[in-house]
C-alpha atoms as a PDB file:
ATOM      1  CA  UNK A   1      32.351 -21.257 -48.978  1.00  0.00           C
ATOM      2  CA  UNK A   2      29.652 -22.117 -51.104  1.00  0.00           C
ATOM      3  CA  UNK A   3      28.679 -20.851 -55.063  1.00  0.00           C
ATOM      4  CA  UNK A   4      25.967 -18.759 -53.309  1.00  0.00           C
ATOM      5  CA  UNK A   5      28.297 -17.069 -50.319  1.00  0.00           C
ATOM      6  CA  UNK A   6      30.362 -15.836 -52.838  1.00  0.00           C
ATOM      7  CA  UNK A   7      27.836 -13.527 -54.582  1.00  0.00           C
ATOM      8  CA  UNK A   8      27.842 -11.631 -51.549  1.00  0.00           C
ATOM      9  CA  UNK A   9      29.159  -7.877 -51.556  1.00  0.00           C
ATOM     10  CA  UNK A  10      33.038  -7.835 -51.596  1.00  0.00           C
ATOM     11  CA  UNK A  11      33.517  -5.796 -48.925  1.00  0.00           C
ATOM     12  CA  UNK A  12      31.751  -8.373 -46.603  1.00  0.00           C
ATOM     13  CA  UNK A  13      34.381 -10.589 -46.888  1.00  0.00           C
ATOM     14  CA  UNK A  14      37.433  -8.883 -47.568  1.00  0.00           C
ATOM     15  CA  UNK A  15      40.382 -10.168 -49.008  1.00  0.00           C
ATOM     16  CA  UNK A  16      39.059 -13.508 -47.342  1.00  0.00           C
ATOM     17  CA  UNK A  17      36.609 -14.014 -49.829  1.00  0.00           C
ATOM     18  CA  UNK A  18      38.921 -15.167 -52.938  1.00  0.00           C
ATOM     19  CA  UNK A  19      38.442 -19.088 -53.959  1.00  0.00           C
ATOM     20  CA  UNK A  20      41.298 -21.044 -53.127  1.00  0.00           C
ATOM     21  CA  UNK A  21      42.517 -22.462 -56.732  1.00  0.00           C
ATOM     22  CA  UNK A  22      39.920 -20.414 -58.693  1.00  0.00           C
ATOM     23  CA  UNK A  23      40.884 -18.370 -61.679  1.00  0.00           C
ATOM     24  CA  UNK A  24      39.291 -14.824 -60.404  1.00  0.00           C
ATOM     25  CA  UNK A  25      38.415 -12.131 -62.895  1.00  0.00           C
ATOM     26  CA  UNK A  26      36.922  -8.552 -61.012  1.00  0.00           C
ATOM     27  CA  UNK A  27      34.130  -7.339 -63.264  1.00  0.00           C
ATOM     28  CA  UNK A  28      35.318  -2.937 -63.495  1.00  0.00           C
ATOM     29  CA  UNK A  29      34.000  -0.554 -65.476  1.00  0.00           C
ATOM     30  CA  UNK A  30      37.595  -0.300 -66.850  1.00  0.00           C
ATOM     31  CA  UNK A  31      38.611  -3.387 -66.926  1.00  0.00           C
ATOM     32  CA  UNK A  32      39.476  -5.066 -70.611  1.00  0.00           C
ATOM     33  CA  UNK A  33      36.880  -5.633 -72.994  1.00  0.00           C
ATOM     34  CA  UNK A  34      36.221  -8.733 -74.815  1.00  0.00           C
ATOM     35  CA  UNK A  35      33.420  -9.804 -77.031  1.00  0.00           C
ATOM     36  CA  UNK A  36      30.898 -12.838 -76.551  1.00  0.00           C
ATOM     37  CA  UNK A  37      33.170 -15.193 -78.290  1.00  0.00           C
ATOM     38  CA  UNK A  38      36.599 -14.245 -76.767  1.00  0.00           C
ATOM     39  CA  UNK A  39      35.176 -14.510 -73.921  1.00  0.00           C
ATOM     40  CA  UNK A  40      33.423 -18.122 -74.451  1.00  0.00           C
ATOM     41  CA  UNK A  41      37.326 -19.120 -75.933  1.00  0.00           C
ATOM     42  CA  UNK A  42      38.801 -17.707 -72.667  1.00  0.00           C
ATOM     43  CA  UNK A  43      35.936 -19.410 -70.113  1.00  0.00           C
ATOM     44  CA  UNK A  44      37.287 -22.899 -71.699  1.00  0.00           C
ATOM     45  CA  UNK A  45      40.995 -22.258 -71.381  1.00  0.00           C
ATOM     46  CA  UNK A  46      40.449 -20.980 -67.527  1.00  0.00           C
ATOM     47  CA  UNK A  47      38.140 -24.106 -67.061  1.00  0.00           C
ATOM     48  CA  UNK A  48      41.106 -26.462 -68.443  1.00  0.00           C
ATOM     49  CA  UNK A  49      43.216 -24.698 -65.700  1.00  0.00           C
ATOM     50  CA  UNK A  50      43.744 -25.990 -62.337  1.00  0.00           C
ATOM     51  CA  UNK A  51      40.492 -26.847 -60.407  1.00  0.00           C
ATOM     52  CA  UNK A  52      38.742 -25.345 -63.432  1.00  0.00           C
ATOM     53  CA  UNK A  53      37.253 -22.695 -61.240  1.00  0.00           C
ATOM     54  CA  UNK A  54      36.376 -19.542 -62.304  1.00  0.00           C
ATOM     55  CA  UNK A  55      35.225 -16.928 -59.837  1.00  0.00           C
ATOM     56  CA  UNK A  56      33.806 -13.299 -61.161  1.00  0.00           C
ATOM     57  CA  UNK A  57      33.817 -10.951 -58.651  1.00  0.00           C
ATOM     58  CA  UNK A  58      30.878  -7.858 -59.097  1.00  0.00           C
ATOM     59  CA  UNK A  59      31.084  -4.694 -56.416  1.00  0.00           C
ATOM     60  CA  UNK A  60      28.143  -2.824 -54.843  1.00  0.00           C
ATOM     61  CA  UNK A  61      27.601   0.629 -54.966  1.00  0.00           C
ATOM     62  CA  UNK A  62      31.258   1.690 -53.980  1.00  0.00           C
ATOM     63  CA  UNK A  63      32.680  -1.074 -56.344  1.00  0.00           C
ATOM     64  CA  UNK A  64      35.299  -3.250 -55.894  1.00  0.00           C
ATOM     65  CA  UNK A  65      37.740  -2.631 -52.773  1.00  0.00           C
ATOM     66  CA  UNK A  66      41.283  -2.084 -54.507  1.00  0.00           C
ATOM     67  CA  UNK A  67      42.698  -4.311 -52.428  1.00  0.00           C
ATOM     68  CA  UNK A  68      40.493  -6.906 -53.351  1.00  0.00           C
ATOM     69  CA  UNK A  69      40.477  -5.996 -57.147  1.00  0.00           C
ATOM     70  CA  UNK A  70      44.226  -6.114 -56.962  1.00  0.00           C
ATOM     71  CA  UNK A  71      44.889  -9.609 -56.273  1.00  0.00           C
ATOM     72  CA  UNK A  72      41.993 -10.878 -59.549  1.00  0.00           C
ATOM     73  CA  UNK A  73      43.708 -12.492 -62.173  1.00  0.00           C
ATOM     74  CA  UNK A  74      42.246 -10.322 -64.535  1.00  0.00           C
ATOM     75  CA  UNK A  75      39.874  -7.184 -64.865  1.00  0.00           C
ATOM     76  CA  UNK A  76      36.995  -7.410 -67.242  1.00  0.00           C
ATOM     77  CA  UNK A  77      34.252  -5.063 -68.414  1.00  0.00           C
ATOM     78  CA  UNK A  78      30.469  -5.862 -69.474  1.00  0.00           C
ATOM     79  CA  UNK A  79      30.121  -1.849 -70.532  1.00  0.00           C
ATOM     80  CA  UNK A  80      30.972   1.467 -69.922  1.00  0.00           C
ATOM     81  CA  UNK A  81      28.041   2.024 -68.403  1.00  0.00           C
ATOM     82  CA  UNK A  82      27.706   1.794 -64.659  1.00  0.00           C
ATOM     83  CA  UNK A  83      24.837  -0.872 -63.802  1.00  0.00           C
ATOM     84  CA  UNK A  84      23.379  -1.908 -60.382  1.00  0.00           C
ATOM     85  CA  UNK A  85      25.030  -4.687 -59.012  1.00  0.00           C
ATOM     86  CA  UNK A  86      21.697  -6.747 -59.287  1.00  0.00           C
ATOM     87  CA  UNK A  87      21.639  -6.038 -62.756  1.00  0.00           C
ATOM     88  CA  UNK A  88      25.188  -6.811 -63.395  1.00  0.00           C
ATOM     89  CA  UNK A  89      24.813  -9.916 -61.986  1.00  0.00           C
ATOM     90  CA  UNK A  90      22.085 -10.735 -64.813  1.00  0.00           C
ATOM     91  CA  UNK A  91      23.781  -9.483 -67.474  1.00  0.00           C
ATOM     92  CA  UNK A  92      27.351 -11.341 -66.792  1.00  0.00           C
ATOM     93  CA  UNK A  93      25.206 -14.705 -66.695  1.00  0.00           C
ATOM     94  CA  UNK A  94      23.664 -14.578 -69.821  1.00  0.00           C
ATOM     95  CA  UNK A  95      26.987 -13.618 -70.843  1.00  0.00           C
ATOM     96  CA  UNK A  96      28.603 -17.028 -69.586  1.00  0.00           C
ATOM     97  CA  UNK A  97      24.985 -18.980 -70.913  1.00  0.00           C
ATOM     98  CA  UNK A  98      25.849 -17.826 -74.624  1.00  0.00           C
ATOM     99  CA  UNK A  99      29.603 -18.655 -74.229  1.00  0.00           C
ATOM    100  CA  UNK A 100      28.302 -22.279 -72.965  1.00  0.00           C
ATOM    101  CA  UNK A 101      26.130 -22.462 -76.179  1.00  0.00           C
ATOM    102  CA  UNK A 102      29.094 -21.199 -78.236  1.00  0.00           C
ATOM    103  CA  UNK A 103      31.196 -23.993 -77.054  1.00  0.00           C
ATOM    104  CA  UNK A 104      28.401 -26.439 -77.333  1.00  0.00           C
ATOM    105  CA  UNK A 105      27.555 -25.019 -81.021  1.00  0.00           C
ATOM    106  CA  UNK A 106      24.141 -24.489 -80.669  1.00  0.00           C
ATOM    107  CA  UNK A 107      21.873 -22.239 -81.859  1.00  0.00           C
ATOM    108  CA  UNK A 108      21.268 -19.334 -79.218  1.00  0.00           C
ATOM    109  CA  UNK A 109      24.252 -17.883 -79.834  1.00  0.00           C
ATOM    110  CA  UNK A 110      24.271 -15.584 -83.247  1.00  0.00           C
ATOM    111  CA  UNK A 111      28.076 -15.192 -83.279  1.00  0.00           C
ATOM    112  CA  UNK A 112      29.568 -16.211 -86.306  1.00  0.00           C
END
């Protein structure tokens, strides 16, 4: 499966659709809540893991199947608001760009 396949809808692929060796975290609206730097510090400790894959796994309209959300490695939340998946999508990458310029030290990121 390629990058790209897996940012189809969940419930396309089932249970089928988890990377083999990838560290999977489902993105729920009550899942746990970290800030940009915690999660920069935890993206480099799941990257040092295994095949250093890291798979993030964002639901359509119905969410997440449970099925699917129950075998993640971990549950995290961008908000408490509920977001189209499109958007979601946006918002969780800029979220991994500033922990990549955390860990790099450079200047985009305002976190002190």
């Amino acid at each position: 499966m390629s990058p790209f396949d897996a940012a189809r809808p969940a419930d396309s692929y089932g249970q089928a659709s988890m990377i083999e060796g990838a560290f999977v975290v489902a993105m729920e609206v009550d899942g746990e809540r970290l800030t940009s730097v915690e999660l920069s510090q935890r993206l480099e400790r799941w990257g040092a893991r295994g095949k250093g894959l890291v798979a993030f796994l964002i639901g359509g309209a119905e969410g997440i199947p449970n099925a699917l959300s129950a075998r993640a490695d971990l549950r995290l939340s961008l908000s408490s608001f509920t977001f189209p998946h499109r958007l979601a999508r946006v918002m969780l990458l800029e979220q991994l760009y500033r922990s990549m310029t955390l860990q790099r030290g450079e200047p985009y990121a305002r976190e002190e």
